[in-house]
PDB file of N, CA and C in Angstrom:
ATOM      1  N   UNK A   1       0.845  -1.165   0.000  1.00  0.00           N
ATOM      2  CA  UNK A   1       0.000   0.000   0.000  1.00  0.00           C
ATOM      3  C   UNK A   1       0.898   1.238   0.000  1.00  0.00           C
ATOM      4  N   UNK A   2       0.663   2.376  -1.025  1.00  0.00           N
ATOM      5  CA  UNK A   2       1.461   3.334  -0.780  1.00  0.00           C
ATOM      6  C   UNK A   2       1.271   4.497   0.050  1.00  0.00           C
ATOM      7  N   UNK A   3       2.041   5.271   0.361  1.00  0.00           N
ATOM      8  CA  UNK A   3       2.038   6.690   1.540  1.00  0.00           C
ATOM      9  C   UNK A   3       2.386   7.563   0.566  1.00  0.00           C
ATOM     10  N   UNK A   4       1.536   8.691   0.843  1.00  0.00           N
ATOM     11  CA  UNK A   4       1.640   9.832  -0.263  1.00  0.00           C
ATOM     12  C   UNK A   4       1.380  10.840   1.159  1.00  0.00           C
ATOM     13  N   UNK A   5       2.317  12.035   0.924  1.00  0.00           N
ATOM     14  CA  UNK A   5       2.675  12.884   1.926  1.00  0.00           C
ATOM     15  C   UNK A   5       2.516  14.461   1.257  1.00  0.00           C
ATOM     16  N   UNK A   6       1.710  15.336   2.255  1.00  0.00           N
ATOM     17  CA  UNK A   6       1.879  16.629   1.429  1.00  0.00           C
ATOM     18  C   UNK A   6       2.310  17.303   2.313  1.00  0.00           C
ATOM     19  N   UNK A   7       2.448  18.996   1.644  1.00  0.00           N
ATOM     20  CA  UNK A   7       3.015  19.827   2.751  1.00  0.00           C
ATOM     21  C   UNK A   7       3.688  19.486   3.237  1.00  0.00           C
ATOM     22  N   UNK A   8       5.000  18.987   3.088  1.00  0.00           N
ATOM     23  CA  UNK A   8       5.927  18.426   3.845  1.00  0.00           C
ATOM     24  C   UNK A   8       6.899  19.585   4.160  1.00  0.00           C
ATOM     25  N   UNK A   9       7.481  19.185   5.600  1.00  0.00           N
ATOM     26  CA  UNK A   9       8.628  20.170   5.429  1.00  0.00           C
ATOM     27  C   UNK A   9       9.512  19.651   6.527  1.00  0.00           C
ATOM     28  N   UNK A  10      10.742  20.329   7.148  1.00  0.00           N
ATOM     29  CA  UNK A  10      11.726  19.474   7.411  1.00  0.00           C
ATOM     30  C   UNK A  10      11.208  18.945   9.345  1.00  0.00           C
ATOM     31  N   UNK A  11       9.964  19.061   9.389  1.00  0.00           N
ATOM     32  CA  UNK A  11       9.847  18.626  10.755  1.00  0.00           C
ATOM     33  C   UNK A  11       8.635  17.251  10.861  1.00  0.00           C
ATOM     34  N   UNK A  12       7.718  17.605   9.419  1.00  0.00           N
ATOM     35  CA  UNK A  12       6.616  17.061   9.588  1.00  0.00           C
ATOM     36  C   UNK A  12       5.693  17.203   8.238  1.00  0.00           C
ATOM     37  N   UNK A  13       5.080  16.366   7.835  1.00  0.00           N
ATOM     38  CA  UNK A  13       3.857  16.363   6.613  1.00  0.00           C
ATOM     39  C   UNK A  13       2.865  16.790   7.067  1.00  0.00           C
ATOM     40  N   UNK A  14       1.919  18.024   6.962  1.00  0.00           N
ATOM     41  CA  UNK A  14       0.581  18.636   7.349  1.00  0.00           C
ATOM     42  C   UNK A  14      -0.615  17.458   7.411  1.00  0.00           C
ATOM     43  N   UNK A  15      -0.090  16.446   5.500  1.00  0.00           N
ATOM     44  CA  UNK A  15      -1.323  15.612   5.323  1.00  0.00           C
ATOM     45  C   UNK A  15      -0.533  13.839   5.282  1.00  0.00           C
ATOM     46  N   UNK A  16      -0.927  12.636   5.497  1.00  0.00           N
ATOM     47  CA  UNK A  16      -0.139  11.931   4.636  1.00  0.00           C
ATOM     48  C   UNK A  16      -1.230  10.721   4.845  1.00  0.00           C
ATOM     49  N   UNK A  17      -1.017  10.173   2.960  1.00  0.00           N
ATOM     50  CA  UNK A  17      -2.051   9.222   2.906  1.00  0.00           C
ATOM     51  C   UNK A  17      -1.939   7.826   3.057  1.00  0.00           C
ATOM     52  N   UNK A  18      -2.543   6.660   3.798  1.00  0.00           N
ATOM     53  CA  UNK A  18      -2.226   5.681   3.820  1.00  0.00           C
ATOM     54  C   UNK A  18      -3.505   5.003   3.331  1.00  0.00           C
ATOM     55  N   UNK A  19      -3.546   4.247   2.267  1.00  0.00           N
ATOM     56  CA  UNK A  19      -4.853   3.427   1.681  1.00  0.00           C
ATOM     57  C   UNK A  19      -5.662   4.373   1.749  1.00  0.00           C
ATOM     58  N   UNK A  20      -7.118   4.393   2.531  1.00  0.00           N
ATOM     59  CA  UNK A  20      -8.251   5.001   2.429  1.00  0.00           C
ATOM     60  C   UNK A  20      -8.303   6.021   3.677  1.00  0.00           C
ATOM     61  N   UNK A  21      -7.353   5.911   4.339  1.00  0.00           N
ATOM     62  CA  UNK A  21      -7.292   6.605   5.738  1.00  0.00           C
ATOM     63  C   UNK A  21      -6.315   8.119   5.227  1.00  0.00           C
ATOM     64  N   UNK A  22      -6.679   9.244   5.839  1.00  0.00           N
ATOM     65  CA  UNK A  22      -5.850  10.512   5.792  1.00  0.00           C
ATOM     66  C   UNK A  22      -5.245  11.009   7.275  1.00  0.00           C
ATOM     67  N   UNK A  23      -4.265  11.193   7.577  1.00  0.00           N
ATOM     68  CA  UNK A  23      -4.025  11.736   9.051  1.00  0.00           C
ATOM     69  C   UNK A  23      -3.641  13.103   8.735  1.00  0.00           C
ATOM     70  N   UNK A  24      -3.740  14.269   9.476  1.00  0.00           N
ATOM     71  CA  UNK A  24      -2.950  15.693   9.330  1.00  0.00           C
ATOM     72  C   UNK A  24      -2.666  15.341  10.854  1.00  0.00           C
ATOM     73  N   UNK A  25      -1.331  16.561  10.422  1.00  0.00           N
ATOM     74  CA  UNK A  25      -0.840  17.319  11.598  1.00  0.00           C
ATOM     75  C   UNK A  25      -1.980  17.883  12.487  1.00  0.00           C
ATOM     76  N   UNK A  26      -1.145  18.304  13.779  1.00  0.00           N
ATOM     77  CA  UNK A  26      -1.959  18.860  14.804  1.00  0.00           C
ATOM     78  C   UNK A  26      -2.046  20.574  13.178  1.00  0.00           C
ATOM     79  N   UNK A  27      -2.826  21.145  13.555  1.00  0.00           N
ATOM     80  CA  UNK A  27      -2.963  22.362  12.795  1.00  0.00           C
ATOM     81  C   UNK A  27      -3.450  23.342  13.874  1.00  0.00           C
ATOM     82  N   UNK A  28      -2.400  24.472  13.300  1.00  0.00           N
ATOM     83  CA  UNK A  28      -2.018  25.747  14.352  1.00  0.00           C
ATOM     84  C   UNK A  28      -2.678  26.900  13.438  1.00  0.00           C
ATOM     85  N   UNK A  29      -3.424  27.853  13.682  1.00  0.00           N
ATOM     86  CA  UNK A  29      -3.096  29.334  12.571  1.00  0.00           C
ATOM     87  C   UNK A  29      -2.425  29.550  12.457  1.00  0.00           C
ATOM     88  N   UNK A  30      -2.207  30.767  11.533  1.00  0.00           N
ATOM     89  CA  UNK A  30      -1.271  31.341  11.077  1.00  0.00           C
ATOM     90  C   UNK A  30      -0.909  32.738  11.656  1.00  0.00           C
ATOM     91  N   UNK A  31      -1.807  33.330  11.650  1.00  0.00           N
ATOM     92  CA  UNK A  31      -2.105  34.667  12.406  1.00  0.00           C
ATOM     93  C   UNK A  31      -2.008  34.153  13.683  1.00  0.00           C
ATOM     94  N   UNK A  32      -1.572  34.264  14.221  1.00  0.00           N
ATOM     95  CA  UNK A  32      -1.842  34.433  15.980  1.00  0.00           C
ATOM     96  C   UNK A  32      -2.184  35.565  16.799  1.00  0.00           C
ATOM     97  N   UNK A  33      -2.503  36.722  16.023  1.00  0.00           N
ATOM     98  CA  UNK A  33      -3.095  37.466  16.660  1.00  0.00           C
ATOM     99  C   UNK A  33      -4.346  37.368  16.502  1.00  0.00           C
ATOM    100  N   UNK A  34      -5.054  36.519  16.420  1.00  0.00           N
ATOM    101  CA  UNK A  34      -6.315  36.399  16.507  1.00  0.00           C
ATOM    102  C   UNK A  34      -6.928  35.697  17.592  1.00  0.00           C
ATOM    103  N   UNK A  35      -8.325  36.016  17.859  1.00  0.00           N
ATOM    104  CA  UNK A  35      -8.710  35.338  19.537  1.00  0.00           C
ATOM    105  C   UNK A  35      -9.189  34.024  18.807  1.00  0.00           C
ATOM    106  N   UNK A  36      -9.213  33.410  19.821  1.00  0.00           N
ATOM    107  CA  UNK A  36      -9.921  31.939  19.834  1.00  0.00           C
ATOM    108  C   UNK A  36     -10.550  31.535  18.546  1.00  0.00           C
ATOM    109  N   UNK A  37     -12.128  32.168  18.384  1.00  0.00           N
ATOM    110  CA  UNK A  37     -12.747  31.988  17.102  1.00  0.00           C
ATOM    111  C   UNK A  37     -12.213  31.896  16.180  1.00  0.00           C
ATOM    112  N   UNK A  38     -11.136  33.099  15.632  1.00  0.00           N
ATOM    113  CA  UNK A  38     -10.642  33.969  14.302  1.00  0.00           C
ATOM    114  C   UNK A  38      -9.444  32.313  14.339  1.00  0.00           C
ATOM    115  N   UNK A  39      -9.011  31.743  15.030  1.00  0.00           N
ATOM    116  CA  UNK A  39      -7.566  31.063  14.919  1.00  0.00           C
ATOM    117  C   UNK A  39      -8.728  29.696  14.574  1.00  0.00           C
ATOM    118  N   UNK A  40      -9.277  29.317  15.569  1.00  0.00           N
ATOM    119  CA  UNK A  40     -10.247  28.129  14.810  1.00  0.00           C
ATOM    120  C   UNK A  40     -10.850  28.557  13.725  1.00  0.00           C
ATOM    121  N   UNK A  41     -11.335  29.854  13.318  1.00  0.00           N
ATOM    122  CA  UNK A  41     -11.722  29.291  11.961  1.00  0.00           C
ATOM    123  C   UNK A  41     -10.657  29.122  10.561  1.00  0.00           C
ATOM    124  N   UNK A  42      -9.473  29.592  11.126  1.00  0.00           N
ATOM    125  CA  UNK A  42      -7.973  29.677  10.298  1.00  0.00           C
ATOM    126  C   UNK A  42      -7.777  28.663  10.375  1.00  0.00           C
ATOM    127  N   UNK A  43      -7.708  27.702  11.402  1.00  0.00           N
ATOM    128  CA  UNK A  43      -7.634  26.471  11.864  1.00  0.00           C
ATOM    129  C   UNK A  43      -8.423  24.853  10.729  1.00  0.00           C
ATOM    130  N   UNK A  44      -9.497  25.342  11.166  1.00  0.00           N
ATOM    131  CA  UNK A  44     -11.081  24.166   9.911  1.00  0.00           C
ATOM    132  C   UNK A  44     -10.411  24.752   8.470  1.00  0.00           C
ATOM    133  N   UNK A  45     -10.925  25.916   8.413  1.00  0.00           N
ATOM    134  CA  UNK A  45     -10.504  25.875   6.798  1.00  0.00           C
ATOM    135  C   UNK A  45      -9.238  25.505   6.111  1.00  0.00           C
ATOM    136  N   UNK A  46      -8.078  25.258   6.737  1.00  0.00           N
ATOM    137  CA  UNK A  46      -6.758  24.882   6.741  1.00  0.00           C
ATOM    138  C   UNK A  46      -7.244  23.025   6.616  1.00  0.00           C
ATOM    139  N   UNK A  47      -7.775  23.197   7.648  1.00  0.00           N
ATOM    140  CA  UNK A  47      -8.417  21.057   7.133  1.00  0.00           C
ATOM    141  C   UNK A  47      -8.794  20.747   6.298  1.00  0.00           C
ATOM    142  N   UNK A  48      -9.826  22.019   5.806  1.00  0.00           N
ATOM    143  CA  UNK A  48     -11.125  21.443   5.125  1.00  0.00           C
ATOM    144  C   UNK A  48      -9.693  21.309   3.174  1.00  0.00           C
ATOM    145  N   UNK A  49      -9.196  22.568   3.858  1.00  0.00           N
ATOM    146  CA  UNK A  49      -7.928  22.537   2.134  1.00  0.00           C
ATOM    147  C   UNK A  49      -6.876  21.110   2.147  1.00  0.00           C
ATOM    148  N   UNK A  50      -6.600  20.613   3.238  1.00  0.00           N
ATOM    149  CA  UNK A  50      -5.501  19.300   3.344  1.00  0.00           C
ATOM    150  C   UNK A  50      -6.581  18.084   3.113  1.00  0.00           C
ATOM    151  N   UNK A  51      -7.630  18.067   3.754  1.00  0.00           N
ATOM    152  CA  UNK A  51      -8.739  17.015   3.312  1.00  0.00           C
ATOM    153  C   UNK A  51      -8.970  17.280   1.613  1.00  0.00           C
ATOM    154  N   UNK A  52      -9.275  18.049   1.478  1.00  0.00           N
ATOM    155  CA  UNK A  52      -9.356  18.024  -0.222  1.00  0.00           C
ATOM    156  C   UNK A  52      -8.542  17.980  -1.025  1.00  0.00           C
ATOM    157  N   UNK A  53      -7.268  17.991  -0.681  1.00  0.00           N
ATOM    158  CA  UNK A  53      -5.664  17.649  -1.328  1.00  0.00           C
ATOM    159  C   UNK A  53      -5.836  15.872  -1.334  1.00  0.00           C
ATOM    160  N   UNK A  54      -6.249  15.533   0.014  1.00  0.00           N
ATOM    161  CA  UNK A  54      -6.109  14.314  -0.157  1.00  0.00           C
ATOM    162  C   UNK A  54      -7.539  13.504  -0.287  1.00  0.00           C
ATOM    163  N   UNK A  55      -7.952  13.999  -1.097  1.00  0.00           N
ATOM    164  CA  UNK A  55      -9.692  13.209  -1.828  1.00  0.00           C
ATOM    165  C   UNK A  55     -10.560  12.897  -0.893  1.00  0.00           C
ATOM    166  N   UNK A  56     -10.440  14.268   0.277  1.00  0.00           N
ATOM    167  CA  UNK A  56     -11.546  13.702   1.147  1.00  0.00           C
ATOM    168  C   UNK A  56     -12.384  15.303   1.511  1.00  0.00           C
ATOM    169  N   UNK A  57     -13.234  14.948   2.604  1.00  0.00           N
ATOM    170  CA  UNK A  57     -13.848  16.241   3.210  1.00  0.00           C
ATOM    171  C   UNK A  57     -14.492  15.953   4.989  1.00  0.00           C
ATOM    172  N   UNK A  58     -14.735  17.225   5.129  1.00  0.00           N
ATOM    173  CA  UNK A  58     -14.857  17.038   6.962  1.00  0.00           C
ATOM    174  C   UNK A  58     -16.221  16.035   7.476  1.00  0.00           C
ATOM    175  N   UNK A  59     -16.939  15.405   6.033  1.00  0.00           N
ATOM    176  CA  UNK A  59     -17.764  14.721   6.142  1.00  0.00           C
ATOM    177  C   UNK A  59     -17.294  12.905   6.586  1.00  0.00           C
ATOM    178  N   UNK A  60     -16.398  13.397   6.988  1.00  0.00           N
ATOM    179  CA  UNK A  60     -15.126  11.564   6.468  1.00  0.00           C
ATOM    180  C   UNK A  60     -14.350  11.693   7.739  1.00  0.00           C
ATOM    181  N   UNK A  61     -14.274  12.597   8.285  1.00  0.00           N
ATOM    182  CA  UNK A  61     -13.438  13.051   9.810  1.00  0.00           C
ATOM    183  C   UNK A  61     -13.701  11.956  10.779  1.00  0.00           C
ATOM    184  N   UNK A  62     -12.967  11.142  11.357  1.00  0.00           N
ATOM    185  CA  UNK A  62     -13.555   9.695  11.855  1.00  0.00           C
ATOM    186  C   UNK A  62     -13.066  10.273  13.480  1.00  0.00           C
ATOM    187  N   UNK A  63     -11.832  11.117  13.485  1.00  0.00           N
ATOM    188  CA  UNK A  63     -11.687  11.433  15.102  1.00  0.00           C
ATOM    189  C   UNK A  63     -10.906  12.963  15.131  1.00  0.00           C
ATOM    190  N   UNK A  64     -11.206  13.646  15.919  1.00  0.00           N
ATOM    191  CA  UNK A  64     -10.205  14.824  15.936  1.00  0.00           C
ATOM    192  C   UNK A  64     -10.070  15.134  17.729  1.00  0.00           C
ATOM    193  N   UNK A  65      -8.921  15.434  17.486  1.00  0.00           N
ATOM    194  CA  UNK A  65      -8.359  15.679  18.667  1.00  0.00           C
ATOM    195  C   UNK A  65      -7.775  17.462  18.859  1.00  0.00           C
ATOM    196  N   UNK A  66      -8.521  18.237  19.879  1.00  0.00           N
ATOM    197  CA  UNK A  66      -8.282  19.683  19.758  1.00  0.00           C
ATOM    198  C   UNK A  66      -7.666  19.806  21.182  1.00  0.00           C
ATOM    199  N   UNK A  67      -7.041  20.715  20.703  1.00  0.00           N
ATOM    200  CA  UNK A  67      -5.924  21.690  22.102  1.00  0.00           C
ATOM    201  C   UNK A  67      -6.265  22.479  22.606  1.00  0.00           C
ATOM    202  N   UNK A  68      -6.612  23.218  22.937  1.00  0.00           N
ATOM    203  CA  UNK A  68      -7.208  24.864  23.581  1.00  0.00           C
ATOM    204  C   UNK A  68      -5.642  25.125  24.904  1.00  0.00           C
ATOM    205  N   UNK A  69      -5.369  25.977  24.895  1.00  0.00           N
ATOM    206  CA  UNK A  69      -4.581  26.702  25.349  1.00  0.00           C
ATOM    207  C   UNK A  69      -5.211  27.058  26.938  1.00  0.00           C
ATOM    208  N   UNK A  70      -6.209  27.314  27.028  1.00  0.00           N
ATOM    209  CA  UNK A  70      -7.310  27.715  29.054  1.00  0.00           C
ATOM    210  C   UNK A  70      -8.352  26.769  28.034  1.00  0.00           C
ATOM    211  N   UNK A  71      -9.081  26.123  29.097  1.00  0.00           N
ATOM    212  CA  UNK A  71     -10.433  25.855  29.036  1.00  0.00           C
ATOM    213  C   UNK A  71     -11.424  26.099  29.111  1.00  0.00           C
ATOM    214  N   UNK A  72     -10.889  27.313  28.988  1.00  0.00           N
ATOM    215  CA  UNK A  72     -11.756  28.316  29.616  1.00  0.00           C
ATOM    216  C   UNK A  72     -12.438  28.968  27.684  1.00  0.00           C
ATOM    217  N   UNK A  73     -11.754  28.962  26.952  1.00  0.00           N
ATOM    218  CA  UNK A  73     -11.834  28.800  25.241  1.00  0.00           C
ATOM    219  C   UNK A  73     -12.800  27.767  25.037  1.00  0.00           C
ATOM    220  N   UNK A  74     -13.054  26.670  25.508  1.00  0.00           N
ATOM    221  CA  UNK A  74     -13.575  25.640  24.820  1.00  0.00           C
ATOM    222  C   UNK A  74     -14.890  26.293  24.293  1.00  0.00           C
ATOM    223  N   UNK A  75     -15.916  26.872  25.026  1.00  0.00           N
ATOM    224  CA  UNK A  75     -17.336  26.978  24.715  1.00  0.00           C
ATOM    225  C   UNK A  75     -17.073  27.734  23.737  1.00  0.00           C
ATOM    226  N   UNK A  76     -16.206  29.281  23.065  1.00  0.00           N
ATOM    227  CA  UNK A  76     -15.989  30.155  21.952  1.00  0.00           C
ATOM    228  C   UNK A  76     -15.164  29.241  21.070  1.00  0.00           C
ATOM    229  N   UNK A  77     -14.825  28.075  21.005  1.00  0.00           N
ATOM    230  CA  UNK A  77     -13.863  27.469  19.634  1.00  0.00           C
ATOM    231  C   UNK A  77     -14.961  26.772  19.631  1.00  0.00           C
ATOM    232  N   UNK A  78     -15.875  26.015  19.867  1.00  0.00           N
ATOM    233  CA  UNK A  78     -16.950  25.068  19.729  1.00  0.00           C
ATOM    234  C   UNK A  78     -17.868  25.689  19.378  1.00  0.00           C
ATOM    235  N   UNK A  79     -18.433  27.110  19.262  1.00  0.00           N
ATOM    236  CA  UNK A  79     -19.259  27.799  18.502  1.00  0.00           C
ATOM    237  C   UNK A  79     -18.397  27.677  16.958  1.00  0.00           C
ATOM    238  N   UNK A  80     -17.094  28.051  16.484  1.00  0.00           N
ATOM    239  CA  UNK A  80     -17.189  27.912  15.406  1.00  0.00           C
ATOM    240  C   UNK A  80     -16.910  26.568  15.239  1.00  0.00           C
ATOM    241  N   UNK A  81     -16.603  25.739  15.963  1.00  0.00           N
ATOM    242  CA  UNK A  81     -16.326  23.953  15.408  1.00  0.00           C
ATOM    243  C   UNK A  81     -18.109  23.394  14.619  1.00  0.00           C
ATOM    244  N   UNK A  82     -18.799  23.879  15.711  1.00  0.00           N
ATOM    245  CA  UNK A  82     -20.084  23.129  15.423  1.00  0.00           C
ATOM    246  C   UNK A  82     -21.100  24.234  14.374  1.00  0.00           C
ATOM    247  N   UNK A  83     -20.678  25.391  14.091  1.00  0.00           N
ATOM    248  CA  UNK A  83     -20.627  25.506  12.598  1.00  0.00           C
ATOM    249  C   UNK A  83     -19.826  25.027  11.305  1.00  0.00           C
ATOM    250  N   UNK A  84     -18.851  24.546  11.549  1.00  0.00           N
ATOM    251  CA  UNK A  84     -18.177  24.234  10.783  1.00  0.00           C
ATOM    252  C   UNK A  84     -18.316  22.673  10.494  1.00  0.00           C
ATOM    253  N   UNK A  85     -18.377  21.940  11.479  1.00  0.00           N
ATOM    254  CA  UNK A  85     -18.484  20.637  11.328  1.00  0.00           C
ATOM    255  C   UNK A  85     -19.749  19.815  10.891  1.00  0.00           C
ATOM    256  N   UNK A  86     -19.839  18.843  10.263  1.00  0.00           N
ATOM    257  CA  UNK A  86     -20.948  17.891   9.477  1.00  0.00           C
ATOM    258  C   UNK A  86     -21.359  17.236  10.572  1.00  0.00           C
ATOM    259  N   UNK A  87     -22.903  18.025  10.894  1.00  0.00           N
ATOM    260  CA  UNK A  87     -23.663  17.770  12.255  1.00  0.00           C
ATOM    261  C   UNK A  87     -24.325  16.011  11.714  1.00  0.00           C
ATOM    262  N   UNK A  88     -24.382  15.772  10.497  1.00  0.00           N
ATOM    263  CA  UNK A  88     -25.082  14.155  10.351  1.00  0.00           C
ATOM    264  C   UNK A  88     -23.676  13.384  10.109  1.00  0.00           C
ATOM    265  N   UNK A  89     -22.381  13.579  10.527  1.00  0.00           N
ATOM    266  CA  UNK A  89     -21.606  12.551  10.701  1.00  0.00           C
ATOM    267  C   UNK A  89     -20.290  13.507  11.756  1.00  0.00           C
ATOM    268  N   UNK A  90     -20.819  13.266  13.199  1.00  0.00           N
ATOM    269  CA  UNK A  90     -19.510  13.952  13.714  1.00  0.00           C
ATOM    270  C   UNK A  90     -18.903  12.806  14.257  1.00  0.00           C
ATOM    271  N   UNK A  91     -17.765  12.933  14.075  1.00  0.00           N
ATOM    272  CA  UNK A  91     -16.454  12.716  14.791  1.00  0.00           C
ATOM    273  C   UNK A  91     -16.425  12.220  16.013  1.00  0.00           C
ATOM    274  N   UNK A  92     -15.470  11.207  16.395  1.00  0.00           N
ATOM    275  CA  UNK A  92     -15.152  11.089  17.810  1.00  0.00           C
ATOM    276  C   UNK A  92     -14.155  12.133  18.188  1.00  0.00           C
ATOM    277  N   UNK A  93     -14.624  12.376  19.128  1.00  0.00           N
ATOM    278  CA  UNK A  93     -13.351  13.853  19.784  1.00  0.00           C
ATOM    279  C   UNK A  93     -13.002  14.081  21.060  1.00  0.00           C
ATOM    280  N   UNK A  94     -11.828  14.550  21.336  1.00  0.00           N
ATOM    281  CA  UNK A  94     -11.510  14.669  22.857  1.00  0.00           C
ATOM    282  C   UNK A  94     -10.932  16.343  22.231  1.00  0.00           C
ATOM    283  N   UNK A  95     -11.461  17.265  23.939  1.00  0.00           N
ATOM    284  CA  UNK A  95     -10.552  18.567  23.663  1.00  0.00           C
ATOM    285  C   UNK A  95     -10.316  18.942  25.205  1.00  0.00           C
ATOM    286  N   UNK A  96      -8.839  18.766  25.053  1.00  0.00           N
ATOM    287  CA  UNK A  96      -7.477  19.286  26.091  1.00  0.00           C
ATOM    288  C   UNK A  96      -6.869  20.829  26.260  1.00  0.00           C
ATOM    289  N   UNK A  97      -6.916  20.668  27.237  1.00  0.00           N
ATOM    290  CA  UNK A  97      -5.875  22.217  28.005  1.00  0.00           C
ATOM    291  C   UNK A  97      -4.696  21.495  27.722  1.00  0.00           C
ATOM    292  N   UNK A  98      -3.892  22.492  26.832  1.00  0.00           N
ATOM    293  CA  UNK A  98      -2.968  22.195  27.148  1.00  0.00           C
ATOM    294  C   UNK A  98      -1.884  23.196  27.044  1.00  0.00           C
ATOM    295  N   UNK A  99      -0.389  23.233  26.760  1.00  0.00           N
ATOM    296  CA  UNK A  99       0.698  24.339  26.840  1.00  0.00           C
ATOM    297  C   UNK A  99       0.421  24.063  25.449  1.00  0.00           C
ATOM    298  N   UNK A 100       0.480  25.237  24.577  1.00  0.00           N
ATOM    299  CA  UNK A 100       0.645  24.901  23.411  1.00  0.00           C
ATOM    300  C   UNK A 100       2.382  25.413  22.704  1.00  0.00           C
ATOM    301  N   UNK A 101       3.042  24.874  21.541  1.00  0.00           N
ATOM    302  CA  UNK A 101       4.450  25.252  21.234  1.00  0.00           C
ATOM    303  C   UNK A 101       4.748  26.686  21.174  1.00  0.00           C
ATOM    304  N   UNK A 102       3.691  27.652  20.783  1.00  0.00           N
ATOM    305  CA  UNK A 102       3.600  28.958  20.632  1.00  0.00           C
ATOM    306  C   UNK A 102       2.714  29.636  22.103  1.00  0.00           C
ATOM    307  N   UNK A 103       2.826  30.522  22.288  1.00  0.00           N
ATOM    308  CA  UNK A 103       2.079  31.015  23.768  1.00  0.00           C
ATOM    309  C   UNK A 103       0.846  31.646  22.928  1.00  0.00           C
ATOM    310  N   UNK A 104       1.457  32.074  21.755  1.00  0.00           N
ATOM    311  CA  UNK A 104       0.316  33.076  21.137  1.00  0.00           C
ATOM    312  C   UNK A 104      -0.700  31.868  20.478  1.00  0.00           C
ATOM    313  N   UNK A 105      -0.576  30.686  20.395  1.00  0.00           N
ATOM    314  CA  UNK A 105      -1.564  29.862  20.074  1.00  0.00           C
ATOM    315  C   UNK A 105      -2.669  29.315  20.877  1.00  0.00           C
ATOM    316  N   UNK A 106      -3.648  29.573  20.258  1.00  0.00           N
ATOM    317  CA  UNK A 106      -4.928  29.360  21.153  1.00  0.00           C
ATOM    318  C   UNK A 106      -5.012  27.865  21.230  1.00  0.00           C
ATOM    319  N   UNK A 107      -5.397  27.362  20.169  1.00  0.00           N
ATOM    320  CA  UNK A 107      -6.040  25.918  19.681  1.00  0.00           C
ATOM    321  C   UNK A 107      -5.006  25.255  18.414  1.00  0.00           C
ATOM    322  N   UNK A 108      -5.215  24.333  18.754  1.00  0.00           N
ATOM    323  CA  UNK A 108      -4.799  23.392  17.419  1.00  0.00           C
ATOM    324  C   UNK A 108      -5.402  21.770  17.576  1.00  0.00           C
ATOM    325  N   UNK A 109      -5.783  21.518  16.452  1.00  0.00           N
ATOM    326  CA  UNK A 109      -6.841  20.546  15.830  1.00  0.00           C
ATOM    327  C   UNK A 109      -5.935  19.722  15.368  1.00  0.00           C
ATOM    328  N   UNK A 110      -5.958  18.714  15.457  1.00  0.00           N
ATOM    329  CA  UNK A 110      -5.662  17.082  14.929  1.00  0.00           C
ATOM    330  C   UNK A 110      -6.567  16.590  14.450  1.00  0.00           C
ATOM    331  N   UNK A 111      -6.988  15.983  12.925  1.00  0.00           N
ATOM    332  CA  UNK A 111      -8.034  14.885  12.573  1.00  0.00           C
ATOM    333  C   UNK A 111      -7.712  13.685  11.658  1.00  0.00           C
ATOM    334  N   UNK A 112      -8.181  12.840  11.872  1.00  0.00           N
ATOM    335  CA  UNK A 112      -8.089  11.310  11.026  1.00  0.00           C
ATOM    336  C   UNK A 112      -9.316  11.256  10.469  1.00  0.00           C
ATOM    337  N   UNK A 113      -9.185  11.160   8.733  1.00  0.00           N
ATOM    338  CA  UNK A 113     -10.184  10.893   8.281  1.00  0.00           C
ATOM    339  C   UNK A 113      -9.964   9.859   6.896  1.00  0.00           C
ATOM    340  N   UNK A 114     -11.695   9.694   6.895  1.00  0.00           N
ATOM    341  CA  UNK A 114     -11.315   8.431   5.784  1.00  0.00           C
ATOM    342  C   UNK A 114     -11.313   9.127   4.560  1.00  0.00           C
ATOM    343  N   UNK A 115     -10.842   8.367   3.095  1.00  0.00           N
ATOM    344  CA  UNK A 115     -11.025   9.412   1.928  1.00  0.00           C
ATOM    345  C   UNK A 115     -12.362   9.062   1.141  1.00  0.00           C
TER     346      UNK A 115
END
């Protein structure tokens, strides 16, 4: 079975494909000056573009795993998650406090999906 890798760069592949399964990176914004919302929605649409690189969409998202920086974020990143996300097939999900690599990062999203 082959592995097809995108966005690669010298630490890590954003997307990489194995058979019918897609994994991305944890995904960070770009802007970091943005609050919570503005970075999650920099955040999904950054998926929704690596899912469609690799022949899939957030309808196929089988688990995602999110970061929030305070937990106090969760209820304002979950207003835009649950606009954003395919309410007739969600995801298994866990979302963590945690330190994130950047201080200025709010959230970052991990998802496994099928293609």
């Amino acid at each position: 079975m082959s592995i097809t890798r995108h966005d690669s760069g010298p630490l890590l592949s954003l997307a990489v494909e194995h058979g019918d399964t897609v994994y991305l990176a944890g995904i960070v914004a770009k802007n970091l000056k943005n609050d919570i919302k503005g970075q999650t929605e920099e955040v999904v649409a950054e998926i929704d573009r690596l899912l469609a690189k690799a022949g899939s969409n957030k309808s196929k998202i089988l688990q995602a795993t999110i970061w929030v920086n305070d937990i106090r974020h969760r209820a304002a990143m979950n207003e835009v998650w649950t606009k954003w996300v395919d309410p007739k097939n969600l995801p298994g999900r866990a979302c963590i406090e945690a330190k994130l690599a950047d201080p200025n990062a709010l959230v970052e999203i991990m998802v496994t999906a099928a293609r």
